[in-house]
N, C-alpha and C. Protein backbone atom coordinates (compact mmCIF):
# COMPACT_ATOMS: atom_id res chain seq x y z
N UNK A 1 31.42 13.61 -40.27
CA UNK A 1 30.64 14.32 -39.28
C UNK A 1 29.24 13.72 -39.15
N UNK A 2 28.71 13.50 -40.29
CA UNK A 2 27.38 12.81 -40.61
C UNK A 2 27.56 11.69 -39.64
N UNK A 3 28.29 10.93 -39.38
CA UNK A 3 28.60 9.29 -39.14
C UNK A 3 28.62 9.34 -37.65
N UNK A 4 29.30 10.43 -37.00
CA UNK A 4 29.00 10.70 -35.84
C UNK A 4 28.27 11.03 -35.46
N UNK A 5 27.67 11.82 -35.76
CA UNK A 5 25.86 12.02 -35.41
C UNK A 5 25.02 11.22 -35.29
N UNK A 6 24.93 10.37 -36.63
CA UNK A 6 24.19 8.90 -36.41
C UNK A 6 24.37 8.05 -35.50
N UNK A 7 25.95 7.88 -35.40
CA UNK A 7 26.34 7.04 -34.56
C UNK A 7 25.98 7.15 -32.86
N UNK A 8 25.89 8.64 -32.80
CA UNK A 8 25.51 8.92 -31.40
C UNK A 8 23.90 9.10 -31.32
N UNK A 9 23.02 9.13 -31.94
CA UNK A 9 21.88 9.08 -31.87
C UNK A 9 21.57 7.78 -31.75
N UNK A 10 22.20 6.89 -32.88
CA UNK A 10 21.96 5.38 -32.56
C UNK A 10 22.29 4.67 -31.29
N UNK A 11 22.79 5.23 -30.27
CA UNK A 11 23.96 4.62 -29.29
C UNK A 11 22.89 5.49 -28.49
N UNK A 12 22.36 6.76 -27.94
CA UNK A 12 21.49 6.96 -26.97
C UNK A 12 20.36 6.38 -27.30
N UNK A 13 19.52 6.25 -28.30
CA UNK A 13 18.30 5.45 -28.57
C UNK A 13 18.18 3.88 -28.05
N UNK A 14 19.72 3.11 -28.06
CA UNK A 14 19.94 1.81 -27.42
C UNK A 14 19.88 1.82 -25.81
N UNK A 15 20.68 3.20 -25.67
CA UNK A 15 20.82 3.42 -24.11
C UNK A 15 19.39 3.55 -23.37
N UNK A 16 18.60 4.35 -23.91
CA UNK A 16 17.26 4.46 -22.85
C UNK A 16 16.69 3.41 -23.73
N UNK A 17 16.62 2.43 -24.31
CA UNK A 17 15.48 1.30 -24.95
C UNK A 17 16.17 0.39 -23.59
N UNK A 18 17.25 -0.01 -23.15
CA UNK A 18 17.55 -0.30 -22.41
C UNK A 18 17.56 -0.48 -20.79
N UNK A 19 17.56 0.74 -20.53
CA UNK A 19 16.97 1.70 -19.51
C UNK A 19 15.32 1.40 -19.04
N UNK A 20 15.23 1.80 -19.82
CA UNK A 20 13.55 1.42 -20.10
C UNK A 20 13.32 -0.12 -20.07
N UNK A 21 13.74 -1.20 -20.92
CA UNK A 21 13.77 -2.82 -20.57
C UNK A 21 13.75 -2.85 -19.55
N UNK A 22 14.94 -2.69 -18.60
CA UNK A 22 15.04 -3.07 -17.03
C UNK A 22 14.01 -2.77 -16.17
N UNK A 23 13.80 -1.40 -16.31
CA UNK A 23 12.93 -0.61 -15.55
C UNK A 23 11.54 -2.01 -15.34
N UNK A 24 11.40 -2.13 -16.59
CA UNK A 24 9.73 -3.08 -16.83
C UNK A 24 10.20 -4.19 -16.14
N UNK A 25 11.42 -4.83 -16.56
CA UNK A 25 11.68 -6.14 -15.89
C UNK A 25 11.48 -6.09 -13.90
N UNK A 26 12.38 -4.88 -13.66
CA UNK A 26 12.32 -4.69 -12.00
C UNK A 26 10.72 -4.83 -11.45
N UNK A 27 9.82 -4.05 -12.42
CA UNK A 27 8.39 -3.90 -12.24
C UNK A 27 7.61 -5.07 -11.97
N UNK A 28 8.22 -6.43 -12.88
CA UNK A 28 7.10 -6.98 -13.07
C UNK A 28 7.41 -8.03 -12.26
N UNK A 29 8.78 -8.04 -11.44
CA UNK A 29 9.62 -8.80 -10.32
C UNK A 29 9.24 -8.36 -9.16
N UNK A 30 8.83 -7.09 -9.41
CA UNK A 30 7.93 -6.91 -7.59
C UNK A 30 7.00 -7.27 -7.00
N UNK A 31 6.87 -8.02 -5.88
CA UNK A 31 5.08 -8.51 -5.90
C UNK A 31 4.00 -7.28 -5.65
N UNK A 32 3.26 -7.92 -5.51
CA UNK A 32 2.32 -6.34 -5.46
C UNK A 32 1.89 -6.29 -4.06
N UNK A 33 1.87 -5.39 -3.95
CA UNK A 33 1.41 -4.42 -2.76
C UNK A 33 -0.25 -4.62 -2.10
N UNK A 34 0.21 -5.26 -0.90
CA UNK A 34 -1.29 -5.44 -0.49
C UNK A 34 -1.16 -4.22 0.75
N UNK A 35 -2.52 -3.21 0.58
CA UNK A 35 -2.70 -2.01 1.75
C UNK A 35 -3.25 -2.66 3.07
N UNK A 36 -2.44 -2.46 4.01
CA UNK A 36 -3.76 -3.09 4.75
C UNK A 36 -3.05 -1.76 6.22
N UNK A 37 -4.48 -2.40 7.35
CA UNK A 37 -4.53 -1.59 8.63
C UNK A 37 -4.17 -2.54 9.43
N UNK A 38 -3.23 -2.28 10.38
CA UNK A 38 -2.83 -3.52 11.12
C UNK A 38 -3.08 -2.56 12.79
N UNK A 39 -3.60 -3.30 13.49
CA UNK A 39 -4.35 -2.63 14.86
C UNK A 39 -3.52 -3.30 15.76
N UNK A 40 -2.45 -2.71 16.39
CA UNK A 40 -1.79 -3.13 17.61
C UNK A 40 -1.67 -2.51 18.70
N UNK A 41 -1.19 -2.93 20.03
CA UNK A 41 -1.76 -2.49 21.47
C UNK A 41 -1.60 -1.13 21.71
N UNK A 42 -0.30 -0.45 21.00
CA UNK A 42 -0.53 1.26 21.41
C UNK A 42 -1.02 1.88 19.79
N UNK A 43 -1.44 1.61 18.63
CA UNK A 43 -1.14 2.56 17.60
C UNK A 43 -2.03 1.40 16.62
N UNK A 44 -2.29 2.11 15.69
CA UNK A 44 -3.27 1.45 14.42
C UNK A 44 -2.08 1.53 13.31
N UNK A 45 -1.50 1.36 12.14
CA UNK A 45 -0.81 1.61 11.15
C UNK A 45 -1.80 1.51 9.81
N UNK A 46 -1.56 2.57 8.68
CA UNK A 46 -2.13 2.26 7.82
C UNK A 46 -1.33 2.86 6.59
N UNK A 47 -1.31 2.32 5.44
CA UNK A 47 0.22 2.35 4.64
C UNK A 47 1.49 2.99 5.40
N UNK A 48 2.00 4.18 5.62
CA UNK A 48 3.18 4.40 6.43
C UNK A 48 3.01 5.04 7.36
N UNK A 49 1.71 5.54 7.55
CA UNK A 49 1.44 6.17 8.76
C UNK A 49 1.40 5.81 9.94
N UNK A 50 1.22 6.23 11.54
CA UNK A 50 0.47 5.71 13.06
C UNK A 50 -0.50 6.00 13.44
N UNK A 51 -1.72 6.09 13.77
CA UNK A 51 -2.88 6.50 14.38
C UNK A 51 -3.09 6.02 15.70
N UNK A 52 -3.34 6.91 16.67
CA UNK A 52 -3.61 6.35 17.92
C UNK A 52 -5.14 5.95 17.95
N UNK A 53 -6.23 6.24 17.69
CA UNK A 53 -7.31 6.25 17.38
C UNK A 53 -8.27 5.85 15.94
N UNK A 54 -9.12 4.94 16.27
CA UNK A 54 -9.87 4.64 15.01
C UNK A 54 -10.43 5.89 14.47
N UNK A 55 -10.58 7.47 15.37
CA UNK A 55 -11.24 8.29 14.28
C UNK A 55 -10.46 9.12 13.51
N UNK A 56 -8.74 9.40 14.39
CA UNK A 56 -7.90 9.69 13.20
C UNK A 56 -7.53 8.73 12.24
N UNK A 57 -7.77 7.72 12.29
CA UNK A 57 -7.74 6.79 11.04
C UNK A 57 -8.38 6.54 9.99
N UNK A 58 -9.88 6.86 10.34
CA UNK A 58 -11.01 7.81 9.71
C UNK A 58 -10.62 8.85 8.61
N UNK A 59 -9.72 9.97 9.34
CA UNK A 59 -9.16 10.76 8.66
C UNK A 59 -8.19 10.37 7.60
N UNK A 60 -7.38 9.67 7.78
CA UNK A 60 -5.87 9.41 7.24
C UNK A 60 -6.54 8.52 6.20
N UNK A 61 -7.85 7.82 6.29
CA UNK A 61 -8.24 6.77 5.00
C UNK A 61 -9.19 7.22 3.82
N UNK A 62 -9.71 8.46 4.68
CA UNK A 62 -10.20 9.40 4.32
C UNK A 62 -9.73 10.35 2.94
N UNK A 63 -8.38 10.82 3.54
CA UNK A 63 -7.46 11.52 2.20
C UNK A 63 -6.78 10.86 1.65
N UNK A 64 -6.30 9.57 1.85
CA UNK A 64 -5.62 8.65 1.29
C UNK A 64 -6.07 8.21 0.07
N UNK A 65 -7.53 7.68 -0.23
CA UNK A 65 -8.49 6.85 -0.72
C UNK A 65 -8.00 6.09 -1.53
N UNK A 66 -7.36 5.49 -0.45
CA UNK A 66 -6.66 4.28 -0.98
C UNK A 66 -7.07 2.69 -0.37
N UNK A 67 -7.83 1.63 -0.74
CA UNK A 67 -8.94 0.92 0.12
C UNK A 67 -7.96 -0.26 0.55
N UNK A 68 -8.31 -0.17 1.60
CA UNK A 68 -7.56 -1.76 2.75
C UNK A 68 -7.79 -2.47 2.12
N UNK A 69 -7.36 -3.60 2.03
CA UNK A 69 -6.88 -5.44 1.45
C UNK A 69 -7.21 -6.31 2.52
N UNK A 70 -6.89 -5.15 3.37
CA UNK A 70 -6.63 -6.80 4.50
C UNK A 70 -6.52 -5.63 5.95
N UNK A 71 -7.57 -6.41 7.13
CA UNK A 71 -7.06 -5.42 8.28
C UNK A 71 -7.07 -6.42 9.57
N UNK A 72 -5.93 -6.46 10.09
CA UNK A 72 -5.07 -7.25 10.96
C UNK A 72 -5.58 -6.72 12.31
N UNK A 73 -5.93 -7.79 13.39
CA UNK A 73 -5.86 -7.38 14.71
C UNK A 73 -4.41 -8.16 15.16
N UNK A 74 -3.64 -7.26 16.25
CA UNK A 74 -2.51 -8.16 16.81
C UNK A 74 -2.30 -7.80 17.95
N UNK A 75 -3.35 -7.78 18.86
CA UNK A 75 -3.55 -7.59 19.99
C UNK A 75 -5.08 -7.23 20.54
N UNK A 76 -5.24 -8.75 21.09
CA UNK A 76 -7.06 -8.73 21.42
C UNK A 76 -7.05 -8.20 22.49
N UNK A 77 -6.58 -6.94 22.96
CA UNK A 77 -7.54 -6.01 24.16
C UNK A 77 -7.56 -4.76 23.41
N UNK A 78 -7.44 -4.91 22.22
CA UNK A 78 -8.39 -3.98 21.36
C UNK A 78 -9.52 -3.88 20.16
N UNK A 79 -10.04 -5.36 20.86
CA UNK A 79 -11.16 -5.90 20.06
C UNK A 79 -12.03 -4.84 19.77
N UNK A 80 -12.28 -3.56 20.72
CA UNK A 80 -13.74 -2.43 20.56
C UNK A 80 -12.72 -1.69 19.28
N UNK A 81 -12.09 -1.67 19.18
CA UNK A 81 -11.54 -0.61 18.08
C UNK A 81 -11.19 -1.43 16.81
N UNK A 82 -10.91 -2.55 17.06
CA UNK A 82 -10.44 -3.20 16.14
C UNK A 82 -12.31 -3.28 15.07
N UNK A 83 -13.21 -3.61 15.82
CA UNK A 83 -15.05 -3.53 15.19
C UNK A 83 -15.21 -1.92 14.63
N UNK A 84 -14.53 -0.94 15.50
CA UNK A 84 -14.74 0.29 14.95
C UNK A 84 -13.91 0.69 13.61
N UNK A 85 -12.96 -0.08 13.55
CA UNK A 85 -12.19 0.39 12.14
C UNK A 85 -12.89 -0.43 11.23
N UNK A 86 -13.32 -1.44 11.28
CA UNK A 86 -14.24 -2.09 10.11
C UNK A 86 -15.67 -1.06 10.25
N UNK A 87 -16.23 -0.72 11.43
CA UNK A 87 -17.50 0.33 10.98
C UNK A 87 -17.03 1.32 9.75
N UNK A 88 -15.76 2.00 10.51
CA UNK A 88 -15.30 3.38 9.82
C UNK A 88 -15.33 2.82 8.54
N UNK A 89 -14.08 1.20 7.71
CA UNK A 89 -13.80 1.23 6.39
C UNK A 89 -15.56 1.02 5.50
N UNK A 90 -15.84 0.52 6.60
CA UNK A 90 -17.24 0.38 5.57
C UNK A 90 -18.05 1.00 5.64
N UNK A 91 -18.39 2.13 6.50
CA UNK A 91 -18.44 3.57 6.27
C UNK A 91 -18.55 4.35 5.15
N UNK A 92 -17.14 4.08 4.57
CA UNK A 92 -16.46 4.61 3.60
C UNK A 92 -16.90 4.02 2.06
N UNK A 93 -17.34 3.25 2.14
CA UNK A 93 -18.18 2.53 1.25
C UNK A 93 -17.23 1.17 0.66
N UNK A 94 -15.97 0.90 1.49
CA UNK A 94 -15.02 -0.22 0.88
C UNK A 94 -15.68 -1.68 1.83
N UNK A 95 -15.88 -2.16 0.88
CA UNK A 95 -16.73 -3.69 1.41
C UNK A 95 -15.63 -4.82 1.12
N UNK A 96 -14.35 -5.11 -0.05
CA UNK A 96 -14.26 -6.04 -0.31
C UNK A 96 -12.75 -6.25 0.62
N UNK A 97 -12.20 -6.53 1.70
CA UNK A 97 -11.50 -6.67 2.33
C UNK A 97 -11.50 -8.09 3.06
N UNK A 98 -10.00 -8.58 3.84
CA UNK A 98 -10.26 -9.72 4.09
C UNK A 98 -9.48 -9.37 6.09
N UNK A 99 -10.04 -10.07 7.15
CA UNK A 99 -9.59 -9.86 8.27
C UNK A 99 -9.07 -10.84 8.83
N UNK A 100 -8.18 -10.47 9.12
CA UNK A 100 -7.36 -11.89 10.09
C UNK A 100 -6.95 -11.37 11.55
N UNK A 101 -7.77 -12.30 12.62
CA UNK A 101 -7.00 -12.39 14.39
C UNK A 101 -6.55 -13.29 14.40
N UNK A 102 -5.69 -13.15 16.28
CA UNK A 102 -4.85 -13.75 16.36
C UNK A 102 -5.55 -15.04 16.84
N UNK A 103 -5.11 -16.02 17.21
CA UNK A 103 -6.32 -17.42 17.20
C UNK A 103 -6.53 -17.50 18.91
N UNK A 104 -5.84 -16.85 19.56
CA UNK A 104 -5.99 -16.41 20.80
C UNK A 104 -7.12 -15.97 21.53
N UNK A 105 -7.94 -14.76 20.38
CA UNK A 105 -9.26 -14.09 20.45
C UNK A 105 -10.23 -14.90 20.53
């Protein structure tokens, strides 16, 4: 009876050490996650959200506080909003971000 007990304690302790290995391995195979705001002709996006407007975006970065990486224009006839979402992030006090347009602009 003893032997089975051990035996099954020893055999779940392998199972989640296991469990657990992979888990780290999947982790460290993911690339990482860059946040960014990408500004296109009807809608702003910012992690999974839509914003029609730079001041609900304001909002949404607001409760998020989670700081842009990177904020994308992809469509230059929204150059005035595309300057207002960099006012708003730096606003917010996030300075270290990187911007890329389209070479069109």
């Amino acid at each position: 009876m003893i032997r089975s007990v051990l035996f099954s304690v020893v055999l779940s302790a392998a199972l989640i050490y296991t469990v657990l290995r992979l888990h780290s391995v999947y982790e460290q195979g993911l690339a990482s996650r860059v946040t960014s705001i990408d500004i296109f002709a009807d809608q702003i996006t910012y992690r999974t959200s839509h914003y029609p407007t730079p001041s609900l975006l304001a909002i949404g970065l607001k409760a998020a506080n989670d700081p842009p990486q990177k904020i994308t224009l992809h469509d230059c006839d929204r150059e005035h909003d595309f300057e207002a979402v960099i006012d708003i992030v730096r606003e917010q006090g996030y300075r270290d971000f990187e911007i890329e347009l389209p070479d069109t602009c």
